[in-house]
C-alpha atoms as a PDB file:
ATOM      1  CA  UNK A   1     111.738  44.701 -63.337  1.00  0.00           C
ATOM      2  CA  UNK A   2     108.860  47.270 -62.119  1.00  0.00           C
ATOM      3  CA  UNK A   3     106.357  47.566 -65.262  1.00  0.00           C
ATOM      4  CA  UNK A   4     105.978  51.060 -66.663  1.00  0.00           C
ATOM      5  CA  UNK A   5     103.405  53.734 -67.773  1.00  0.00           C
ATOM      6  CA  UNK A   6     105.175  53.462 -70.950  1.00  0.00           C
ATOM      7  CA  UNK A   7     105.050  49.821 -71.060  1.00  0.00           C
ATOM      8  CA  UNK A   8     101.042  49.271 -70.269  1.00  0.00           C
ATOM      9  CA  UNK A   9     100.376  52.147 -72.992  1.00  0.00           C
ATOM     10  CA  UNK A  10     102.338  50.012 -75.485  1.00  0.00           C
ATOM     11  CA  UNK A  11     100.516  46.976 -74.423  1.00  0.00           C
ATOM     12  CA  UNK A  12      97.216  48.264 -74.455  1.00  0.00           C
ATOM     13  CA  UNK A  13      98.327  49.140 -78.330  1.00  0.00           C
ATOM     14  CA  UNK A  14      99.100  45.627 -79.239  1.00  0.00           C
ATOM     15  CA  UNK A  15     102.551  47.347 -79.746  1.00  0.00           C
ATOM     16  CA  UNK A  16     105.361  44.224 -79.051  1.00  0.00           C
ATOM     17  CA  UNK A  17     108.610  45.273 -76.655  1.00  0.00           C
ATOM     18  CA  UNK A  18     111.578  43.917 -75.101  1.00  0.00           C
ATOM     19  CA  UNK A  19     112.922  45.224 -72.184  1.00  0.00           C
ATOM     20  CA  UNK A  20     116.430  45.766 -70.828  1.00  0.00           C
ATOM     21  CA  UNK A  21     117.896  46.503 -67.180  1.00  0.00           C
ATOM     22  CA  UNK A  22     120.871  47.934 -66.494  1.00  0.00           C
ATOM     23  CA  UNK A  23     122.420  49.465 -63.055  1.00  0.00           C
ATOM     24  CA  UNK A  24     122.018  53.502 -63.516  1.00  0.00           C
ATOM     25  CA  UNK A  25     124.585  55.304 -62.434  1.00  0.00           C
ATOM     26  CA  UNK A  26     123.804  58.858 -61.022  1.00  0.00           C
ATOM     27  CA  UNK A  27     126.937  60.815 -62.456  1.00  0.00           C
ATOM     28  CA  UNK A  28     126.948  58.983 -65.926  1.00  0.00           C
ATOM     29  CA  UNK A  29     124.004  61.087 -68.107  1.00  0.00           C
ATOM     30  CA  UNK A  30     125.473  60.387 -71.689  1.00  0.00           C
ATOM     31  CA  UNK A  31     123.256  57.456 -72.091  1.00  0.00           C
ATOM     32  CA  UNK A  32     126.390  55.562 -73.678  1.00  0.00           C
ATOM     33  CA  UNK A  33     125.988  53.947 -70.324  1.00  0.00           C
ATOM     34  CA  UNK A  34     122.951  52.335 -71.076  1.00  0.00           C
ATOM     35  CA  UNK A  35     124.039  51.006 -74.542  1.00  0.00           C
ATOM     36  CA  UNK A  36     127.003  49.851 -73.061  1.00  0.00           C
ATOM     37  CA  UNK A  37     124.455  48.065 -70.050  1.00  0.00           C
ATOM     38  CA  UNK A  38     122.298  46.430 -71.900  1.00  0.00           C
ATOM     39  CA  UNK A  39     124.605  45.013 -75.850  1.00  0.00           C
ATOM     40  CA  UNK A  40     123.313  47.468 -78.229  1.00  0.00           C
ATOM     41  CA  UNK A  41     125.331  50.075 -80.358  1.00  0.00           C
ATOM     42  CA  UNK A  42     124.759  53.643 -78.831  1.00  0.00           C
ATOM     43  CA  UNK A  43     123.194  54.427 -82.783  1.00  0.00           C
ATOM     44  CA  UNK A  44     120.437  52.342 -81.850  1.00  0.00           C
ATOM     45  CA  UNK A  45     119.469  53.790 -78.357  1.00  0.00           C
ATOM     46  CA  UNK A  46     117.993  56.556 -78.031  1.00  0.00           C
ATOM     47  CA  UNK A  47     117.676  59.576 -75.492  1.00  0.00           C
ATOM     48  CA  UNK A  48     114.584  61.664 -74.959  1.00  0.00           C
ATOM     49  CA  UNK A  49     115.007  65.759 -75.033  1.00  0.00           C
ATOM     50  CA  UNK A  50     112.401  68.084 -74.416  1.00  0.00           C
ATOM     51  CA  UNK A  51     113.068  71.392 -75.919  1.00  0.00           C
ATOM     52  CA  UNK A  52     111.384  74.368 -76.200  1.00  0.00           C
ATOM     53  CA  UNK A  53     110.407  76.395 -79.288  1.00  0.00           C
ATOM     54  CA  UNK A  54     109.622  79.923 -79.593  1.00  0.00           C
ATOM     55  CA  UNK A  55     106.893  79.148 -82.206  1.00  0.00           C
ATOM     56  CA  UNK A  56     105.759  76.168 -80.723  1.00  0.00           C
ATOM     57  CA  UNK A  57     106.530  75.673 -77.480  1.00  0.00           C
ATOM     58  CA  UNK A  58     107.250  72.208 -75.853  1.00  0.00           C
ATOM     59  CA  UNK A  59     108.587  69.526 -78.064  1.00  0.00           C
ATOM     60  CA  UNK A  60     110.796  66.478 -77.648  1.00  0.00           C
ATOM     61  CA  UNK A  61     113.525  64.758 -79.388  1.00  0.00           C
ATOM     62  CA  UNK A  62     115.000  61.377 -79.770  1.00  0.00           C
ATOM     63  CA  UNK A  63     118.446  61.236 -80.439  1.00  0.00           C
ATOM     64  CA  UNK A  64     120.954  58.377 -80.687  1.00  0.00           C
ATOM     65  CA  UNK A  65     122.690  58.701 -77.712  1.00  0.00           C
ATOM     66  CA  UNK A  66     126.341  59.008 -79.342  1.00  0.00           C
ATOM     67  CA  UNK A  67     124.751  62.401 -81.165  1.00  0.00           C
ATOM     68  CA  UNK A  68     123.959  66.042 -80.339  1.00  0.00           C
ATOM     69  CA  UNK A  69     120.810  67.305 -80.694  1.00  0.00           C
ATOM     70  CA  UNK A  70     121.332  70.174 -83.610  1.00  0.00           C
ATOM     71  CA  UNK A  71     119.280  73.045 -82.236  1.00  0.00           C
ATOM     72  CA  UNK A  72     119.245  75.419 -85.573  1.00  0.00           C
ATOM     73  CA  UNK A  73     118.192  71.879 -87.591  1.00  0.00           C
ATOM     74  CA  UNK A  74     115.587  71.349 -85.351  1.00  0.00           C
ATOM     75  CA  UNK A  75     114.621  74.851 -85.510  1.00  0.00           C
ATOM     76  CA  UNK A  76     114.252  74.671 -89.454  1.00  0.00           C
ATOM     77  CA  UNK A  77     112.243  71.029 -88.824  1.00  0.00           C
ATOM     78  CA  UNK A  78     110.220  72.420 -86.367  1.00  0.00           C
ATOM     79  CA  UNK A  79     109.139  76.230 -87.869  1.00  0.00           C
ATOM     80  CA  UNK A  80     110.346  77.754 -84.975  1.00  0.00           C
ATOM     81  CA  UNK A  81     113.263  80.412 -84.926  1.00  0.00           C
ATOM     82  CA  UNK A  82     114.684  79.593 -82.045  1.00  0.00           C
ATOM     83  CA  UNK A  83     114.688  76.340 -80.124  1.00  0.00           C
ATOM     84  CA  UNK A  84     116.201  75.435 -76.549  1.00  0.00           C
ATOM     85  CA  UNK A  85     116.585  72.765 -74.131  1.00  0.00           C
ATOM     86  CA  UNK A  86     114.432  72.743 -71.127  1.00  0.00           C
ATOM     87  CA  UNK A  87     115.973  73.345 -67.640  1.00  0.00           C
ATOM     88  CA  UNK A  88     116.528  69.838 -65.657  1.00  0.00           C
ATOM     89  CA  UNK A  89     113.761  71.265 -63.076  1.00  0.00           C
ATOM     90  CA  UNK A  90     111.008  71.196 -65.420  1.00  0.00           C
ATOM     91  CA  UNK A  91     111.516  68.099 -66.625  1.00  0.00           C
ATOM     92  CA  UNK A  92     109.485  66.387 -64.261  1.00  0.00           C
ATOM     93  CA  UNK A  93     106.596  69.383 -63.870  1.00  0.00           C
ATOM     94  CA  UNK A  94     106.468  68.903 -68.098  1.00  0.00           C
ATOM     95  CA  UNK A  95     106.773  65.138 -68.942  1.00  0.00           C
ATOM     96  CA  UNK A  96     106.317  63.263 -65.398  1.00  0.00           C
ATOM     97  CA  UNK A  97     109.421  61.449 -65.984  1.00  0.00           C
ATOM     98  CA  UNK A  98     112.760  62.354 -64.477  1.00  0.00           C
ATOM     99  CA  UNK A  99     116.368  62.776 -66.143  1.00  0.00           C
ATOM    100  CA  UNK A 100     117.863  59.590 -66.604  1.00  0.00           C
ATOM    101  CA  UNK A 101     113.974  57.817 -67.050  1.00  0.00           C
ATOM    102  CA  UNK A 102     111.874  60.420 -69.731  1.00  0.00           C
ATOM    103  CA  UNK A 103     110.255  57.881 -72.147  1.00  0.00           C
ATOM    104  CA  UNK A 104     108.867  59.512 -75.227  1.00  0.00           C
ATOM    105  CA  UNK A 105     105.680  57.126 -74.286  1.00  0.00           C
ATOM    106  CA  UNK A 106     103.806  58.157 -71.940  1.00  0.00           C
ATOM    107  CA  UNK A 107     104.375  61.904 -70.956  1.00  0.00           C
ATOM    108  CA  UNK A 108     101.663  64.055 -69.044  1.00  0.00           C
ATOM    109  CA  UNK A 109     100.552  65.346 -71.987  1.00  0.00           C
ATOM    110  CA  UNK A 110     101.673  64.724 -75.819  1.00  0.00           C
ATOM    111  CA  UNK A 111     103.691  66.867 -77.242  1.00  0.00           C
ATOM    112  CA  UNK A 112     104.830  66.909 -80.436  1.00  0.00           C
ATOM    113  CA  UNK A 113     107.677  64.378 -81.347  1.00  0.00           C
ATOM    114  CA  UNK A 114     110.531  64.741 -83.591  1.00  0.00           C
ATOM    115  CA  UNK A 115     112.846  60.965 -83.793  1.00  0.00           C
ATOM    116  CA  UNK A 116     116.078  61.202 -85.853  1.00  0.00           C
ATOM    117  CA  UNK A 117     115.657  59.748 -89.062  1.00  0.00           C
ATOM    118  CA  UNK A 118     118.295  57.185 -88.177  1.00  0.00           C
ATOM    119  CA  UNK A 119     115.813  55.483 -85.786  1.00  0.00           C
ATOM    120  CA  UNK A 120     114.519  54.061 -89.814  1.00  0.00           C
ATOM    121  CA  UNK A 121     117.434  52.342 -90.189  1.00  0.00           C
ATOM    122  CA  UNK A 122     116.975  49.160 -87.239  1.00  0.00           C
ATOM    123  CA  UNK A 123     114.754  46.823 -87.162  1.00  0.00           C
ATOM    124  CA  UNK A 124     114.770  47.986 -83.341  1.00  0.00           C
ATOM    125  CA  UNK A 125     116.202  50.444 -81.173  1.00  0.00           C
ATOM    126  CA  UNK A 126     115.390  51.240 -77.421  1.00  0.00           C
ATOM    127  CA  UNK A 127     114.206  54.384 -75.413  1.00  0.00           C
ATOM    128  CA  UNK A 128     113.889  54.784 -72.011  1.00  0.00           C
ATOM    129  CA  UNK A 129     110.953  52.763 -70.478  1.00  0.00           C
ATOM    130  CA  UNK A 130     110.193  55.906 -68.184  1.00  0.00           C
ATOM    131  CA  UNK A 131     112.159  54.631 -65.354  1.00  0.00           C
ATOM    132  CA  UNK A 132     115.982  55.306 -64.395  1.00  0.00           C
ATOM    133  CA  UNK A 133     117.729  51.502 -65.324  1.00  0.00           C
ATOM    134  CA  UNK A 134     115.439  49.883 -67.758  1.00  0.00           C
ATOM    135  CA  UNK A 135     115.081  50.261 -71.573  1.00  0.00           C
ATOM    136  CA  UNK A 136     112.145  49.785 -74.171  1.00  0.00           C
ATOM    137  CA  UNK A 137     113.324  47.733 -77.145  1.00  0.00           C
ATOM    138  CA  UNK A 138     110.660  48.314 -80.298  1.00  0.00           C
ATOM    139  CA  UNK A 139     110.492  48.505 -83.666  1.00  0.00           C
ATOM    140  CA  UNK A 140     110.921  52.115 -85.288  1.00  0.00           C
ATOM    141  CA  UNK A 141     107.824  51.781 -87.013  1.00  0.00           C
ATOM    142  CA  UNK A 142     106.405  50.500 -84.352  1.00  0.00           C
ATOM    143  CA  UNK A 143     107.054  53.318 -82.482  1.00  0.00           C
ATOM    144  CA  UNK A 144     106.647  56.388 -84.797  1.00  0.00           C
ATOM    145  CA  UNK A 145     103.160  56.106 -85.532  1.00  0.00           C
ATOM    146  CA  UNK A 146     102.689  55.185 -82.003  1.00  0.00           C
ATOM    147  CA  UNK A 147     103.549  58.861 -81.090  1.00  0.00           C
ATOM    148  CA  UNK A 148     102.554  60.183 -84.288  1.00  0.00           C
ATOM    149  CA  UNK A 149     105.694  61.493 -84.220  1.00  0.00           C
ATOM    150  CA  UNK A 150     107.868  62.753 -87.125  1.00  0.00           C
ATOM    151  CA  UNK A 151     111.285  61.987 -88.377  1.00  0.00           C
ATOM    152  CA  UNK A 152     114.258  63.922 -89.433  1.00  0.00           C
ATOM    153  CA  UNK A 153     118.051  64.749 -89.436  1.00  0.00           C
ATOM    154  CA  UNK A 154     118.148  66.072 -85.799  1.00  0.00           C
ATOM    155  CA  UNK A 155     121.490  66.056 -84.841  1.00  0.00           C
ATOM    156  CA  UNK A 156     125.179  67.330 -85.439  1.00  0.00           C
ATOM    157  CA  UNK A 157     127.363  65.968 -88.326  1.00  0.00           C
END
């Protein structure tokens, strides 16, 4: 297991993790994958987005990875009118991390954060650790005031 940027940030915070490993493989971007990899139910592990608002410019979201992000929801959430997903190619330029590894810890520079309000409902979930293969595994409220991030109904019903 290589240790993370998103890892030394949460230790430096005091802020306790597990981690998980799992074999990444390159065609299989649904993160059910990962749940499937490392035992947990795909409601409890979580995928990083970065969007764009119109209002607000960069954001990201972190959705279960069974869910779709809700675009007009987190339009209303967000005060923007219009929200979209970041192209694939900026991912890296924007957050430093690429698809398959973008941790919500840790990005080049902090944007604001919007977690589905479902995160509230574990005593843990995971997020990527900022590398393709391995999972963070933290409290919610752990993690929420970590980013000073903000919680909400994010996704489709």
């Amino acid at each position: 297991m290589t240790k993370t940027n998103a890892m030394r940030l949460l230790e430096k915070a005091n802020i306790a993790y597990q981690t998980a490993c799992y074999t990444y493989i390159e065609t299989e971007h649904s993160g059910l994958h990962a749940a499937q990899e490392i035992g947990m139910p795909p409601e409890q592990v979580f995928k990083t987005l970065v969007v764009r608002g119109d209002k607000t410019g960069i954001f990201v979201c972190c959705i279960p990875v069974d869910r779709e992000l809700d675009l007009k929801k987190v339009a209303t959430l967000s005060k923007n009118k219009k929200v979209e997903m970041t192209h694939v190619k900026e991912l890296l330029s924007l957050t430093g991390y690429i698809r398959g590894g973008c941790s919500p810890v840790g990005m080049k520079k902090k944007y604001p954060t919007w977690i589905d309000e479902t995160a509230t409902l574990f005593d843990t979930i995971a997020v990527s650790a900022g590398m393709r293969g391995q999972q963070i595994i933290l409290s919610p409220t752990d993690l929420i005031p970590f980013l000073d991030a903000q919680t909400g109904d994010l996704t489709t019903a």
